[in-house]
C-alpha atoms as a PDB file:
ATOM      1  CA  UNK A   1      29.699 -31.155  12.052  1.00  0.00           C
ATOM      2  CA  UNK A   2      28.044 -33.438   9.395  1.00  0.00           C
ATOM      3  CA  UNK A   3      26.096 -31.546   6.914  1.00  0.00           C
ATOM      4  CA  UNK A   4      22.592 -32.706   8.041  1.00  0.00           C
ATOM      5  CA  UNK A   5      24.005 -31.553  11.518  1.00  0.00           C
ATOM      6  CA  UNK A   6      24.676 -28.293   9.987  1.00  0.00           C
ATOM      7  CA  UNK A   7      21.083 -28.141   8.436  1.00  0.00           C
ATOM      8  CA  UNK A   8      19.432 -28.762  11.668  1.00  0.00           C
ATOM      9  CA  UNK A   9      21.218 -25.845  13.203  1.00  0.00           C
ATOM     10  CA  UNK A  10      20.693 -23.817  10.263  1.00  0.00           C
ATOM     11  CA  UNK A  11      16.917 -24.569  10.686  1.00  0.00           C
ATOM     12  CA  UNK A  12      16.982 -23.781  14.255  1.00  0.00           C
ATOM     13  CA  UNK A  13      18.265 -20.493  13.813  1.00  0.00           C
ATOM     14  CA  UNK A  14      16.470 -19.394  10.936  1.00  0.00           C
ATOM     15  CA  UNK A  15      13.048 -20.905  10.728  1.00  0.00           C
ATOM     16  CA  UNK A  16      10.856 -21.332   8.142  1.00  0.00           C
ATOM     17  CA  UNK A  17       7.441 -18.959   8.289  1.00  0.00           C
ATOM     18  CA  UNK A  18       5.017 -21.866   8.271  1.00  0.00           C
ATOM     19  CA  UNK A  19       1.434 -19.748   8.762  1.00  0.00           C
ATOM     20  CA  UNK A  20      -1.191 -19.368   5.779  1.00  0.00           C
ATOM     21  CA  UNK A  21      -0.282 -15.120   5.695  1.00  0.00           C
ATOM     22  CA  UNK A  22       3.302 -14.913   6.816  1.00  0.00           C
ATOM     23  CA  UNK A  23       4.058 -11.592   8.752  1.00  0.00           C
ATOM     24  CA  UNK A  24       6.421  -8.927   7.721  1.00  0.00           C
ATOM     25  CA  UNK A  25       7.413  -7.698  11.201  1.00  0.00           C
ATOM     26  CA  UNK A  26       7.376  -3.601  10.317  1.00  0.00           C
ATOM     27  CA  UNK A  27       6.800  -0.966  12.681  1.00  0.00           C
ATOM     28  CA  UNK A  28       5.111   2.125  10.738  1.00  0.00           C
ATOM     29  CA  UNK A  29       2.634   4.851  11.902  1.00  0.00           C
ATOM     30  CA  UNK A  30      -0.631   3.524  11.985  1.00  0.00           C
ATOM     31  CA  UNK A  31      -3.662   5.558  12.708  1.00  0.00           C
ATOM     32  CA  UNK A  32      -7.251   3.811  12.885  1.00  0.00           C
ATOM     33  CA  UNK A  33     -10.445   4.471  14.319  1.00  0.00           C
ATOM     34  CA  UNK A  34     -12.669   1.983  16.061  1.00  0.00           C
ATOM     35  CA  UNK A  35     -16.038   1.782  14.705  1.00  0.00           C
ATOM     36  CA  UNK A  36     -19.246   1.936  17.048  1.00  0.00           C
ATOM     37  CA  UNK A  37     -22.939   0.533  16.575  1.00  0.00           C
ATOM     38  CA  UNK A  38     -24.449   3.662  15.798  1.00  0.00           C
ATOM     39  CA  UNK A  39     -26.413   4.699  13.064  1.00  0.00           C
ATOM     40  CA  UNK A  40     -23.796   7.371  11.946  1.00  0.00           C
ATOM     41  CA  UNK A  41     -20.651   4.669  12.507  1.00  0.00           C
ATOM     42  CA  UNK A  42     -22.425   2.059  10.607  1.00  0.00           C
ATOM     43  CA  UNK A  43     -23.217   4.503   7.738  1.00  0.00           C
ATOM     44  CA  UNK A  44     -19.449   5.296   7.612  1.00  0.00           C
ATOM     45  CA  UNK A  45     -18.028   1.733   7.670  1.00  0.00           C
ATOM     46  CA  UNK A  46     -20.774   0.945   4.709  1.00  0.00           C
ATOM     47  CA  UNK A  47     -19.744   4.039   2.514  1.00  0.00           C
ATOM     48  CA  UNK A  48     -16.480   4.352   3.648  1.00  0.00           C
ATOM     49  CA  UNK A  49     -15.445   7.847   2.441  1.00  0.00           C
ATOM     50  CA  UNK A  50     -11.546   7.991   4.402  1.00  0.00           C
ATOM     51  CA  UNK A  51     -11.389  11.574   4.660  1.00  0.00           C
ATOM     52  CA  UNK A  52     -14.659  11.812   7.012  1.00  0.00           C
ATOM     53  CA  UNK A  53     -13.624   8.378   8.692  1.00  0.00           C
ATOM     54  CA  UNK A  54     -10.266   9.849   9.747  1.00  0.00           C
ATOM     55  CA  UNK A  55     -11.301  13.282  10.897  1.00  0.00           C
ATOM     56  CA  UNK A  56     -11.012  11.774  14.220  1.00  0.00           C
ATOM     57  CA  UNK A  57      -8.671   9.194  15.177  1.00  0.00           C
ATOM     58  CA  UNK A  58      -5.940   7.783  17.185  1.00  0.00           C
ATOM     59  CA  UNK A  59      -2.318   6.963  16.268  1.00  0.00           C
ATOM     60  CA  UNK A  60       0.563   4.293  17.093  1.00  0.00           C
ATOM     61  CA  UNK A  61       2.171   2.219  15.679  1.00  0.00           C
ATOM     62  CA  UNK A  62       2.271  -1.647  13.864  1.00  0.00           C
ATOM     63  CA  UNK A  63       4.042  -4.283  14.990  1.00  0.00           C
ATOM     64  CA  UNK A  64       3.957  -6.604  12.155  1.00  0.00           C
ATOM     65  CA  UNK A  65       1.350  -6.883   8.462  1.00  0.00           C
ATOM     66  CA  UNK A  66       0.016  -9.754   7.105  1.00  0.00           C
ATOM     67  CA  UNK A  67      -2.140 -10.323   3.889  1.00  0.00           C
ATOM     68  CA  UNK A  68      -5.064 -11.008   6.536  1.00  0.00           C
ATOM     69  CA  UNK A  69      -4.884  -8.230   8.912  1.00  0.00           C
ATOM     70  CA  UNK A  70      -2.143  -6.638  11.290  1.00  0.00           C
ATOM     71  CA  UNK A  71      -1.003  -6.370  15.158  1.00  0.00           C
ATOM     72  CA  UNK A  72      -0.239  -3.360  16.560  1.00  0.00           C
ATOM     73  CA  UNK A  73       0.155  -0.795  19.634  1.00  0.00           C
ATOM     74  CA  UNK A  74      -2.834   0.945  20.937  1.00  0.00           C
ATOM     75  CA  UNK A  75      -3.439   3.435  23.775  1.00  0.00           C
ATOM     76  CA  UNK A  76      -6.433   1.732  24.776  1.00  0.00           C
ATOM     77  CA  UNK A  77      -8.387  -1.399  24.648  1.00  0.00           C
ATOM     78  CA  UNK A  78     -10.191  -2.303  21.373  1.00  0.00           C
ATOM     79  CA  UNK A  79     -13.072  -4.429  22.270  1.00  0.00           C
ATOM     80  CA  UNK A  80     -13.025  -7.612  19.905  1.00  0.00           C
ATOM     81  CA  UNK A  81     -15.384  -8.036  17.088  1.00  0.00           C
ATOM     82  CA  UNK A  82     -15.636  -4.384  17.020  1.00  0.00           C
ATOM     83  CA  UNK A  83     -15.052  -2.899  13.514  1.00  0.00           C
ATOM     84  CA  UNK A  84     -11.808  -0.524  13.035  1.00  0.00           C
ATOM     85  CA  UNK A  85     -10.636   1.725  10.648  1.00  0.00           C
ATOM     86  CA  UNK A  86      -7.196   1.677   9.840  1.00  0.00           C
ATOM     87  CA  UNK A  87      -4.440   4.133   7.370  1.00  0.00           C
ATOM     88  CA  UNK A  88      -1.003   3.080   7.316  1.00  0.00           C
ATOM     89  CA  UNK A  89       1.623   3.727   5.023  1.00  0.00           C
ATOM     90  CA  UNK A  90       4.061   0.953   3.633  1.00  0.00           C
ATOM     91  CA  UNK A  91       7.367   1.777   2.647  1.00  0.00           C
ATOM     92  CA  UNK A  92       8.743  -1.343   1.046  1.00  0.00           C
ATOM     93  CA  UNK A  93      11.779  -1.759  -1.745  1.00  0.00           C
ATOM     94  CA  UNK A  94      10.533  -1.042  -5.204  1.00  0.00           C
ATOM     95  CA  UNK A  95       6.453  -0.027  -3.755  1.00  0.00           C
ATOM     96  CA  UNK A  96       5.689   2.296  -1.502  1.00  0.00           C
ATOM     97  CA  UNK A  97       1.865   2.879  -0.622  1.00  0.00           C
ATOM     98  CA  UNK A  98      -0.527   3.821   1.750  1.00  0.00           C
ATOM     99  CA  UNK A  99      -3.570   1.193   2.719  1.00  0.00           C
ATOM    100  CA  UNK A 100      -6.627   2.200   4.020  1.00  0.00           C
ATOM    101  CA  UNK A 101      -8.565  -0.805   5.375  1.00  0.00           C
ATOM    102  CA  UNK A 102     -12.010  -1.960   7.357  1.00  0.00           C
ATOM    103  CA  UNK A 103     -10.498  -4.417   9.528  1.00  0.00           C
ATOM    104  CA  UNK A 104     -12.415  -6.521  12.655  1.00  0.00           C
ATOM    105  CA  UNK A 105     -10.149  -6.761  16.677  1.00  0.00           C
ATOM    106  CA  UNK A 106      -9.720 -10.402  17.117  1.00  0.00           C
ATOM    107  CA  UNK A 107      -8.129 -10.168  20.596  1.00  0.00           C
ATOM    108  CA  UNK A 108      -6.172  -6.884  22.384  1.00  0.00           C
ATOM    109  CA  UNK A 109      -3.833  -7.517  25.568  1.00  0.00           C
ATOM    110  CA  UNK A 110      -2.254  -5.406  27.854  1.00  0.00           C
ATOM    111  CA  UNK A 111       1.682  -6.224  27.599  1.00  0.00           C
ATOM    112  CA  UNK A 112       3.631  -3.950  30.173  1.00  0.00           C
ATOM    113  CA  UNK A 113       0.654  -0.930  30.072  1.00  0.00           C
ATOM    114  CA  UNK A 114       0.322  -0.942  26.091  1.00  0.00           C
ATOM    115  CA  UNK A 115      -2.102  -2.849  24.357  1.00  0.00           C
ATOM    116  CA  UNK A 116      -1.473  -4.991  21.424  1.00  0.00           C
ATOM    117  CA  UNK A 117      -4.398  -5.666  19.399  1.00  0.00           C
ATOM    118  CA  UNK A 118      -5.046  -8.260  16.586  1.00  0.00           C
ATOM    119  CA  UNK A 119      -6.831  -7.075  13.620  1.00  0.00           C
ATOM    120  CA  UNK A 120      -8.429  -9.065  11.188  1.00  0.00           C
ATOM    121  CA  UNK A 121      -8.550  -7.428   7.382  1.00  0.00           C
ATOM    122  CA  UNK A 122     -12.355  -7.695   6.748  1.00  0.00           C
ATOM    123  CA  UNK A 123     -12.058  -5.399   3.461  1.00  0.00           C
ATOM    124  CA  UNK A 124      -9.015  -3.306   2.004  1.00  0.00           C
ATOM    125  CA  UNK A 125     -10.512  -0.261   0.495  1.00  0.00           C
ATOM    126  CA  UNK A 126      -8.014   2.168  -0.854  1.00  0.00           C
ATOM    127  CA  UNK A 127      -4.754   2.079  -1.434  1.00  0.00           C
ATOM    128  CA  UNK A 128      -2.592   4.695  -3.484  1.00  0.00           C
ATOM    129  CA  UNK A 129       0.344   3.120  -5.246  1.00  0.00           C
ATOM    130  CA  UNK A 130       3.712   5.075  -5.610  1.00  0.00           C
ATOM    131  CA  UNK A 131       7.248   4.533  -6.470  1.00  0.00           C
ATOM    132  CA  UNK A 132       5.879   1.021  -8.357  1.00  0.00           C
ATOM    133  CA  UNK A 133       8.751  -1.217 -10.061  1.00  0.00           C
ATOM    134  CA  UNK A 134       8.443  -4.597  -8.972  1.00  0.00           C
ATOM    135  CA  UNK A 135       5.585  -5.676  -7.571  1.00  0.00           C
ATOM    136  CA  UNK A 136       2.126  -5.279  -7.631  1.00  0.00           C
ATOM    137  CA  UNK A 137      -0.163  -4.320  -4.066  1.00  0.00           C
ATOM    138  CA  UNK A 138      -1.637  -7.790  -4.537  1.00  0.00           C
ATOM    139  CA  UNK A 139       1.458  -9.844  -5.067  1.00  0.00           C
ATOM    140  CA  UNK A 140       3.500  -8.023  -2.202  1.00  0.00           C
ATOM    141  CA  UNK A 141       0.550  -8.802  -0.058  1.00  0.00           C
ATOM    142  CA  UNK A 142       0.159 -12.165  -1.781  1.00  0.00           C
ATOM    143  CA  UNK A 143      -3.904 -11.511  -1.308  1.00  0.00           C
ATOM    144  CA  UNK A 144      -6.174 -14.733  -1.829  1.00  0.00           C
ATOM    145  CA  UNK A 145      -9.494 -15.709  -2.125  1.00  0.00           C
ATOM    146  CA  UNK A 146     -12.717 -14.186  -1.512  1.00  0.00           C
ATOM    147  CA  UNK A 147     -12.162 -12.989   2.030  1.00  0.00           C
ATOM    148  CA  UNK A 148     -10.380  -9.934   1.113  1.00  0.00           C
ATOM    149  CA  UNK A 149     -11.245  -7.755  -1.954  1.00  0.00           C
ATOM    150  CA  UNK A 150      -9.367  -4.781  -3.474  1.00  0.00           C
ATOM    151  CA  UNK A 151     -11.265  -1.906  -4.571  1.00  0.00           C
END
């Protein structure tokens, strides 16, 4: 085999991540809580105080993380645009933290009687950094532009 031969093939079997957000396939515990249009579910999205958010919620699992929002497993169907709360926990080499987000369903399937579910970061509110050596939230997330914010 010539080398340009050899890079083709090499291409082939390990290809390049070409989207804007590349994923970091990752399967962690995720739990969220999709948000409703009443009164009391808007007034918790707009203040967003976690520990009354996530008195009640349901748990699974991710399948991959992006800077712009994650897929994942859920026991039911998440209707899109509807708002969700999500608290997952990242253990990564060198940072280790746990994310609290607002993010919006972009589309949910049913794939052999579990749903996946796209979610769309709208904001990331909280996140508690631990075991930090390398990298920074924002650059292991690579976060960009106006779309997302940090508090």
């Amino acid at each position: 085999m010539t080398a340009p031969e050899e890079e083709k093939e090499g291409d082939l079997l390990f290809p390049q991540e070409r989207r804007e957000y590349p994923r970091l396939a990752v399967n962690v515990t995720v739990r969220y809580r999709v948000l409703g249009s009443s009164k009391e579910d808007i007034e918790l999205a707009k203040k967003f105080n976690p520990e009354e958010i996530f008195r009640e919620f349901e748990e699974d699992e991710t399948v991959n993380i992006s800077t712009s929002g994650l897929l994942m497993y859920c026991k039911d169907a998440i209707p899109d645009k509807s708002i969700v709360a999500v608290n997952f926990y990242m253990p990564l080499p060198g940072l280790s933290c746990t994310c609290k987000a607002l993010a919006e369903a972009i589309r949910c399937v049913k794939i052999n009687g579990r749903y996946i579910t796209a979610l769309k970061f709208l904001k990331i509110i909280h996140h508690d950094m631990t075991k930090y050596k390398y990298l920074t939230l924002n650059e292991i997330l690579a976060i960009k532009g106006m779309e997302i914010k940090l508090d």
